[in-house]
N, C-alpha and C. Protein backbone atom coordinates (compact mmCIF):
# COMPACT_ATOMS: atom_id res chain seq x y z
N UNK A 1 18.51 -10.69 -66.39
CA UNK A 1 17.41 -11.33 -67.05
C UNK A 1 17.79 -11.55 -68.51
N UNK A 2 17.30 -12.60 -69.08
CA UNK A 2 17.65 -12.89 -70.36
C UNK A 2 16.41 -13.28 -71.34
N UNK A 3 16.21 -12.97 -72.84
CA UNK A 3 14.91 -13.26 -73.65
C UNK A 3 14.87 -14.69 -74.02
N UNK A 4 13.56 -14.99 -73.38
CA UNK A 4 13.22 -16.76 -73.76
C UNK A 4 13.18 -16.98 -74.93
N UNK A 5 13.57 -15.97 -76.13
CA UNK A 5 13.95 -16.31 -77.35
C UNK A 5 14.95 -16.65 -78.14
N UNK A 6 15.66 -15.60 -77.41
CA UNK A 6 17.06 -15.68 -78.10
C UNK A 6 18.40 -15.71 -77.13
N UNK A 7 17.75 -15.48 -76.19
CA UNK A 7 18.94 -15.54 -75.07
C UNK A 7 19.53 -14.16 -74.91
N UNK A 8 19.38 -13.26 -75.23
CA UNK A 8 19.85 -11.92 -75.26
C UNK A 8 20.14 -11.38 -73.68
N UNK A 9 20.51 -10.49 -73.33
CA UNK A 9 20.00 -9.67 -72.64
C UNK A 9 19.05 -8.24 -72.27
N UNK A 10 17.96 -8.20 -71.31
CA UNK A 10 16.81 -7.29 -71.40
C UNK A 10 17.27 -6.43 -70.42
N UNK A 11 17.12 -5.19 -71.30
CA UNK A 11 17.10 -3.54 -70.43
C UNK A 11 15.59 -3.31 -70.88
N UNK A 12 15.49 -2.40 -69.50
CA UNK A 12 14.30 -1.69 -69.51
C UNK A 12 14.50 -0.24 -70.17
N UNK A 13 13.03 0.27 -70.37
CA UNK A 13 13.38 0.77 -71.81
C UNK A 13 11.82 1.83 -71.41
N UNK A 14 11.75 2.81 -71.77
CA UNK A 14 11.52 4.29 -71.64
C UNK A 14 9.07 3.33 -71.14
N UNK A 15 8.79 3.93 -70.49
CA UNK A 15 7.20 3.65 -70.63
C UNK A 15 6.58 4.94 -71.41
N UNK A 16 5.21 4.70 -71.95
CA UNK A 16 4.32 5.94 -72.30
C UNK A 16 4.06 6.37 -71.36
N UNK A 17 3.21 7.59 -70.76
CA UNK A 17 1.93 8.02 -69.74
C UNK A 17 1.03 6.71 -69.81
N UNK A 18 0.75 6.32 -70.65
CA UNK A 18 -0.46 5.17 -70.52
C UNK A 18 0.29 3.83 -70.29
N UNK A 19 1.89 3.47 -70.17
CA UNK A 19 2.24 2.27 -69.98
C UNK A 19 2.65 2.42 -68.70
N UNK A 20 2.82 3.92 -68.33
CA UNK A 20 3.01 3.77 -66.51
C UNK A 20 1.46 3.30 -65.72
N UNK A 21 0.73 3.66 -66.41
CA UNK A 21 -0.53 3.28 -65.39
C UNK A 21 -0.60 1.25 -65.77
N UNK A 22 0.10 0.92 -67.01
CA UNK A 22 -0.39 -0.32 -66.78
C UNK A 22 0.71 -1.51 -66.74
N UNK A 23 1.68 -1.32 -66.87
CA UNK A 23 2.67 -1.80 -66.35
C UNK A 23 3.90 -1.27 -65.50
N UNK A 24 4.68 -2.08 -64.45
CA UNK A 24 5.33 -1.96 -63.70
C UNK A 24 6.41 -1.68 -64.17
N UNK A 25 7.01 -2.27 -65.44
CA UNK A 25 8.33 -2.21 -65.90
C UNK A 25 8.49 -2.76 -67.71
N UNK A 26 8.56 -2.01 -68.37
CA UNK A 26 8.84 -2.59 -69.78
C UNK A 26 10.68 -3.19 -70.38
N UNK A 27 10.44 -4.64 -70.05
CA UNK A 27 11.86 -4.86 -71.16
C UNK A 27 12.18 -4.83 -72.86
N UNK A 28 13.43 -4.71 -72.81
CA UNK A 28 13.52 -5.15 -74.23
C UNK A 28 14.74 -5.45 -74.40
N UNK A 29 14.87 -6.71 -75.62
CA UNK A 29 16.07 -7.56 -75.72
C UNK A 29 16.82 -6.69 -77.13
N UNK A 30 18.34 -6.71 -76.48
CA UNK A 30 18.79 -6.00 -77.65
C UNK A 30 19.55 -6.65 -78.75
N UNK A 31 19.22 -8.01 -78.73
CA UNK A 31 19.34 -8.94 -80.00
C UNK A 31 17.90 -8.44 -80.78
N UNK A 32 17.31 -9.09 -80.46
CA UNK A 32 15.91 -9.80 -81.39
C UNK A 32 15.01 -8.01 -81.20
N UNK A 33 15.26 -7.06 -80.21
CA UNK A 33 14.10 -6.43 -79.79
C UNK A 33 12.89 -6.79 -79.40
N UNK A 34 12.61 -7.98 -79.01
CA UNK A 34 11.35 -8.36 -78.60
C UNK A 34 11.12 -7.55 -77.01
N UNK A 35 9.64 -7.11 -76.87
CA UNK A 35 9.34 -6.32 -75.40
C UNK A 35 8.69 -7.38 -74.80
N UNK A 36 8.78 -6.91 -73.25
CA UNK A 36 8.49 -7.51 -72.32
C UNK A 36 8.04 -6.49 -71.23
N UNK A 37 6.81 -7.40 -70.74
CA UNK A 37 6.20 -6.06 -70.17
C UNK A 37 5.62 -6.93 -68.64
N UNK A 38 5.61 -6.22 -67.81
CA UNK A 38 5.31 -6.66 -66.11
C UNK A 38 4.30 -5.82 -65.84
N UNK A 39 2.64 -6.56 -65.78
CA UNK A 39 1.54 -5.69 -65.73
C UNK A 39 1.62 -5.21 -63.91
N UNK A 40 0.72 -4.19 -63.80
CA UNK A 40 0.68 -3.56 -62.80
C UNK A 40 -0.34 -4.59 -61.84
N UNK A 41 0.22 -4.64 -60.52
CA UNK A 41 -1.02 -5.51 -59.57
C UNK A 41 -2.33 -5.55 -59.62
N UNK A 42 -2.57 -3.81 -60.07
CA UNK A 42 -4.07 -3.44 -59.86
C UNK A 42 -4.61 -4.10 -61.39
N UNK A 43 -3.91 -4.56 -62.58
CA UNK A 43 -4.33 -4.89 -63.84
C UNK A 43 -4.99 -6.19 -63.74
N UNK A 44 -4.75 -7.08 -62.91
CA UNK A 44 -4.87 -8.24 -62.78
C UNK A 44 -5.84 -8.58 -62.09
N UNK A 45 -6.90 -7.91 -61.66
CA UNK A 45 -7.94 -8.21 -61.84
C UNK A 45 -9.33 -8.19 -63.50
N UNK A 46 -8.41 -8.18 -63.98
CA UNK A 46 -8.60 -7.98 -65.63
C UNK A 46 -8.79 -9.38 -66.16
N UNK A 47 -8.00 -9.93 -65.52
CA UNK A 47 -7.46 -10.95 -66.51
C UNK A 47 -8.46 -12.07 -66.82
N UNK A 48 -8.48 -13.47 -67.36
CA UNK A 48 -9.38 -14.06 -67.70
C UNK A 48 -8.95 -15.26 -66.40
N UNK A 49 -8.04 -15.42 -65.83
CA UNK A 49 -7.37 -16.94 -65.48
C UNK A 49 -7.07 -15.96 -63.90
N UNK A 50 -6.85 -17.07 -62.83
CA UNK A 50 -6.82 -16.57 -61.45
C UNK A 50 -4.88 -16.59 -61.15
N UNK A 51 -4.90 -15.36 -60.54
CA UNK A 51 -3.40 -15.34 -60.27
C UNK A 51 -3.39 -14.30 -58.70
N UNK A 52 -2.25 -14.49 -58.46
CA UNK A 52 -2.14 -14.20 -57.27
C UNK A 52 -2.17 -12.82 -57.14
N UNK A 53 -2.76 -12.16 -56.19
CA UNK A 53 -3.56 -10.49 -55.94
C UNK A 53 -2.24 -9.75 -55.56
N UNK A 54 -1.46 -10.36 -55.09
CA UNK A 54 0.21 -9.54 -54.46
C UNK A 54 1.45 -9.71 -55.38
N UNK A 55 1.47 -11.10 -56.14
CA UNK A 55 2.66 -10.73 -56.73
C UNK A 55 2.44 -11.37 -58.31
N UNK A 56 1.31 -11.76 -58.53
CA UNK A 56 0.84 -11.81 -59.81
C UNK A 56 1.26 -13.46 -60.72
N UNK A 57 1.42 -14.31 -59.50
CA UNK A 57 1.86 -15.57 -59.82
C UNK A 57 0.39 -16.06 -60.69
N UNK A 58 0.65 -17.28 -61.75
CA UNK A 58 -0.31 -18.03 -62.26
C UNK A 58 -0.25 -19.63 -61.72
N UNK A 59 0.63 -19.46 -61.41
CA UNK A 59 1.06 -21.03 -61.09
C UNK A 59 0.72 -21.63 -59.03
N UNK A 60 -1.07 -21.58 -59.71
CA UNK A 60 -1.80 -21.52 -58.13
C UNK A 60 -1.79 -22.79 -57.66
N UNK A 61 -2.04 -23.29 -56.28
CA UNK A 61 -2.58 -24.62 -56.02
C UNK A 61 -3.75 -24.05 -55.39
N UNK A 62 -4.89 -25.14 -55.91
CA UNK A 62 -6.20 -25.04 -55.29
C UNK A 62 -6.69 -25.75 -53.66
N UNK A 63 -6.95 -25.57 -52.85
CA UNK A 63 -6.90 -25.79 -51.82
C UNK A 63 -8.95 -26.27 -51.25
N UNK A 64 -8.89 -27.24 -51.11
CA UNK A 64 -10.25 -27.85 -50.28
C UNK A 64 -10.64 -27.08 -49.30
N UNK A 65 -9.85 -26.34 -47.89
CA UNK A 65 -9.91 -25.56 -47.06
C UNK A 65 -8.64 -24.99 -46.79
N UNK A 66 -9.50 -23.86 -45.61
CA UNK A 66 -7.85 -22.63 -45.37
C UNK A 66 -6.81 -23.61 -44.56
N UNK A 67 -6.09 -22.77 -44.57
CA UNK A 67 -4.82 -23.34 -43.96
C UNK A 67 -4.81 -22.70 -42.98
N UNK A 68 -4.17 -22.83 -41.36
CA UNK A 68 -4.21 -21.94 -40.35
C UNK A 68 -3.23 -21.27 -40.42
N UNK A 69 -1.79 -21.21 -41.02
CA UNK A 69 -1.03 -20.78 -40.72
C UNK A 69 -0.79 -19.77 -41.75
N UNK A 70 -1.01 -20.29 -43.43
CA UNK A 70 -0.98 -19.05 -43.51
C UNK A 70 -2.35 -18.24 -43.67
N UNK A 71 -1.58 -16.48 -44.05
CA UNK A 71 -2.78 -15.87 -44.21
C UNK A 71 -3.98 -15.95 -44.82
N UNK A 72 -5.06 -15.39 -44.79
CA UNK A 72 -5.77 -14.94 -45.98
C UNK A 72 -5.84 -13.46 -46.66
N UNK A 73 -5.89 -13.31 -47.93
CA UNK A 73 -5.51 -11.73 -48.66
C UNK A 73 -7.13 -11.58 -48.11
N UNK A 74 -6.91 -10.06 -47.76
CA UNK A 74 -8.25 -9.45 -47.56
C UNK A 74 -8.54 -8.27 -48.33
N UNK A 75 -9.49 -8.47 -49.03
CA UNK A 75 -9.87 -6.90 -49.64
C UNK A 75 -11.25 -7.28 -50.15
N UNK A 76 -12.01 -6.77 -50.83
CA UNK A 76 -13.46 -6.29 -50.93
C UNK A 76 -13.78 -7.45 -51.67
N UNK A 77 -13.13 -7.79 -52.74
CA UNK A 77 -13.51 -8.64 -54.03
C UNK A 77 -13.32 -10.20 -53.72
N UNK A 78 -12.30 -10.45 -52.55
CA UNK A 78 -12.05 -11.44 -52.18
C UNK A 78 -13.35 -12.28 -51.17
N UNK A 79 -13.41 -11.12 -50.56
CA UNK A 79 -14.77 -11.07 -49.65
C UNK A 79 -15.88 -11.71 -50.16
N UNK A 80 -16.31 -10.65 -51.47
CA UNK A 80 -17.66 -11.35 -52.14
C UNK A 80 -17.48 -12.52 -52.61
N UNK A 81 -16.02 -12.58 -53.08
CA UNK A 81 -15.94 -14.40 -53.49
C UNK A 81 -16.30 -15.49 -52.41
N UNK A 82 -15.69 -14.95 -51.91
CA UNK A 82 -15.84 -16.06 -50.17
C UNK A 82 -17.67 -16.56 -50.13
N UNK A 83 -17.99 -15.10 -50.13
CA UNK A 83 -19.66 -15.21 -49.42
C UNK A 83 -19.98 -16.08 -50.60
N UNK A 84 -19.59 -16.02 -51.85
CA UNK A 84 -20.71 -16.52 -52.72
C UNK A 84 -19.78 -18.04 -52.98
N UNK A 85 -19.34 -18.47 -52.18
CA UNK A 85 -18.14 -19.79 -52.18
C UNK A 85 -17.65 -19.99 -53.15
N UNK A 86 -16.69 -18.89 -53.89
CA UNK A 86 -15.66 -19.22 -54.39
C UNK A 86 -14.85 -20.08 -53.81
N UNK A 87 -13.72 -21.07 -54.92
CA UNK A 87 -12.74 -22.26 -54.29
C UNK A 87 -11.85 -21.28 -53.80
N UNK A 88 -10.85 -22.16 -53.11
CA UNK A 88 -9.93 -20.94 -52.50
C UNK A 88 -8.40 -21.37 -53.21
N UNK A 89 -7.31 -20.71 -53.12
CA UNK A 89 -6.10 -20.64 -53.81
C UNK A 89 -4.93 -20.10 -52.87
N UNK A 90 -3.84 -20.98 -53.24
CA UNK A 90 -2.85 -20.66 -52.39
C UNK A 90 -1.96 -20.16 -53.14
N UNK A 91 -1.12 -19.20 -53.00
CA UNK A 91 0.21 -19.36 -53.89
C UNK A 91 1.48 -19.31 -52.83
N UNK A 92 2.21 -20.29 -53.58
CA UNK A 92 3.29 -21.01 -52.91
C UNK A 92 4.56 -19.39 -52.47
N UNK A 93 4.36 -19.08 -53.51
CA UNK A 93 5.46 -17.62 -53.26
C UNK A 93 5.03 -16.82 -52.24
N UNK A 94 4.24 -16.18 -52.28
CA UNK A 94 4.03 -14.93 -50.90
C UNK A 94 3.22 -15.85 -49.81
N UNK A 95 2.65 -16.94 -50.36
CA UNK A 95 2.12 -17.52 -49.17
C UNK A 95 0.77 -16.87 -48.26
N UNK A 96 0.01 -16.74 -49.87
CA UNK A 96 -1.36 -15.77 -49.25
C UNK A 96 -2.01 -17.21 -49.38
N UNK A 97 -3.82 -17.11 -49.26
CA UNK A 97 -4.71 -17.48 -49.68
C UNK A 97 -5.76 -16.76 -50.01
N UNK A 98 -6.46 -16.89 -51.12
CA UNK A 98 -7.20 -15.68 -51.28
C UNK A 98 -8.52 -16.96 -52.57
N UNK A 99 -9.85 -16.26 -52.49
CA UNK A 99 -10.93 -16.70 -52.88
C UNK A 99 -11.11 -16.09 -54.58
N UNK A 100 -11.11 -17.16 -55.47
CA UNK A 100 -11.31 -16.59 -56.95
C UNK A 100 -11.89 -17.86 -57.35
N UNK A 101 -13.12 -17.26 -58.45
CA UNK A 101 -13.53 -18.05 -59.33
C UNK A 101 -13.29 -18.41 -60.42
N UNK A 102 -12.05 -17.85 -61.07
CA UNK A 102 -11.64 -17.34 -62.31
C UNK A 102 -10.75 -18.86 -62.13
N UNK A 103 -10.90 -19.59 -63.53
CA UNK A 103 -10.35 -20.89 -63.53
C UNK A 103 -9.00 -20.51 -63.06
N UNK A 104 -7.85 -21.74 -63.44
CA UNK A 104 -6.49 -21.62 -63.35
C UNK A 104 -6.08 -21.57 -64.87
N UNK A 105 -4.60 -21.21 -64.63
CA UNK A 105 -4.07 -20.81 -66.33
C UNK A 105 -3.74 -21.91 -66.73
N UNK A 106 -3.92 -22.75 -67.98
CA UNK A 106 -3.43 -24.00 -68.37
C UNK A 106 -2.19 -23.66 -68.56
N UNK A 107 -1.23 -25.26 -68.34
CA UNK A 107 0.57 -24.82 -68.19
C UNK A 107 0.37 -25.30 -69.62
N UNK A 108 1.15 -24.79 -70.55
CA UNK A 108 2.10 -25.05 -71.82
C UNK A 108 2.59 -26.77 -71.74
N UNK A 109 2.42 -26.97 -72.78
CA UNK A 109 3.03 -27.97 -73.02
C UNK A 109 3.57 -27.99 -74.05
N UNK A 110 5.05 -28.26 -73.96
CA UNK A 110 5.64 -28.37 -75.16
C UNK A 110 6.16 -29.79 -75.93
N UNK A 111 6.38 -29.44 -77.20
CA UNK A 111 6.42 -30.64 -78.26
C UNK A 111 5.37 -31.18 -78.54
N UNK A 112 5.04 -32.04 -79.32
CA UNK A 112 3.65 -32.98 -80.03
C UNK A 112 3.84 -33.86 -79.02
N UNK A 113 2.99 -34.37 -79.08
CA UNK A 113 2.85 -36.40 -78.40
C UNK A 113 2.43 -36.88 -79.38
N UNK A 114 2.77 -38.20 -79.16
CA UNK A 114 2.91 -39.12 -80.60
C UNK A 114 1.39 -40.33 -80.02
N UNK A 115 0.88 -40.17 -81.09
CA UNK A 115 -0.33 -40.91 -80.73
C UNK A 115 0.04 -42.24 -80.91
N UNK A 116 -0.92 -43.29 -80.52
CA UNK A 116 -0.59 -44.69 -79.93
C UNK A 116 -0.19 -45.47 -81.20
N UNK A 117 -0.55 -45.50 -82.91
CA UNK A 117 -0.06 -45.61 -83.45
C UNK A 117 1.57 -45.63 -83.89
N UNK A 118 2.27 -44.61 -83.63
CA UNK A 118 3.13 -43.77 -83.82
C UNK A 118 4.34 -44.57 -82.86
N UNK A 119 5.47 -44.91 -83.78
CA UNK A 119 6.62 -45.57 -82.25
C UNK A 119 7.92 -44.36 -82.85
């Protein structure tokens, strides 16, 4: 693995008692020292934006109806979404579907755009 900053390379690097309960794995680059941190599955129901319940993807497609083939994630919270018709969400990686109301994460966009003025 390498830092989207500087290009370095990231070792993992000692957790607190309180960073084992909330992340999976802490990096750090030994150019720049910048950390990097991999929240825990169970954290992510925290979050503000909908991501995937198994492997913590953001990058969802929203789906009109289920799919037959693949699954659906089942657990308690997913459930109440369903009943109260939450949209439903696929993620392309583990290939769940699972019910959240929690918008999607806007993607980054990088550089300016040059307004219509502007050549």
């Amino acid at each position: 693995m390498s830092c989207i900053v500087c290009g370095g390379s990231l070792h993992r690097c000692r957790r607190s008692l309180l960073g084992r309960l909330c992340y999976q794995a802490v990096f750090r680059c030994e150019q720049c020292r910048r950390r990097y941190t991999a929240w825990q599955p169970w954290a992510n129901m925290f979050k503000t934006y909908t991501n995937c319940p198994k492997c913590g993807q953001t990058e969802m497609e929203r789906r009109r109806s289920l799919d037959g083939i693949d699954r659906v994630y089942q657990n308690p919270a997913s459930w109440l979404q369903r009943f109260l018709l939450a949209p439903i969400y696929h993620c392309r990686d583990c290939r769940i579907q699972f019910y959240d109301w929690r918008p999607r994460k806007q993607a980054r966009t990088g550089g300016r755009s040059a307004s219509a003025g502007e050549v």
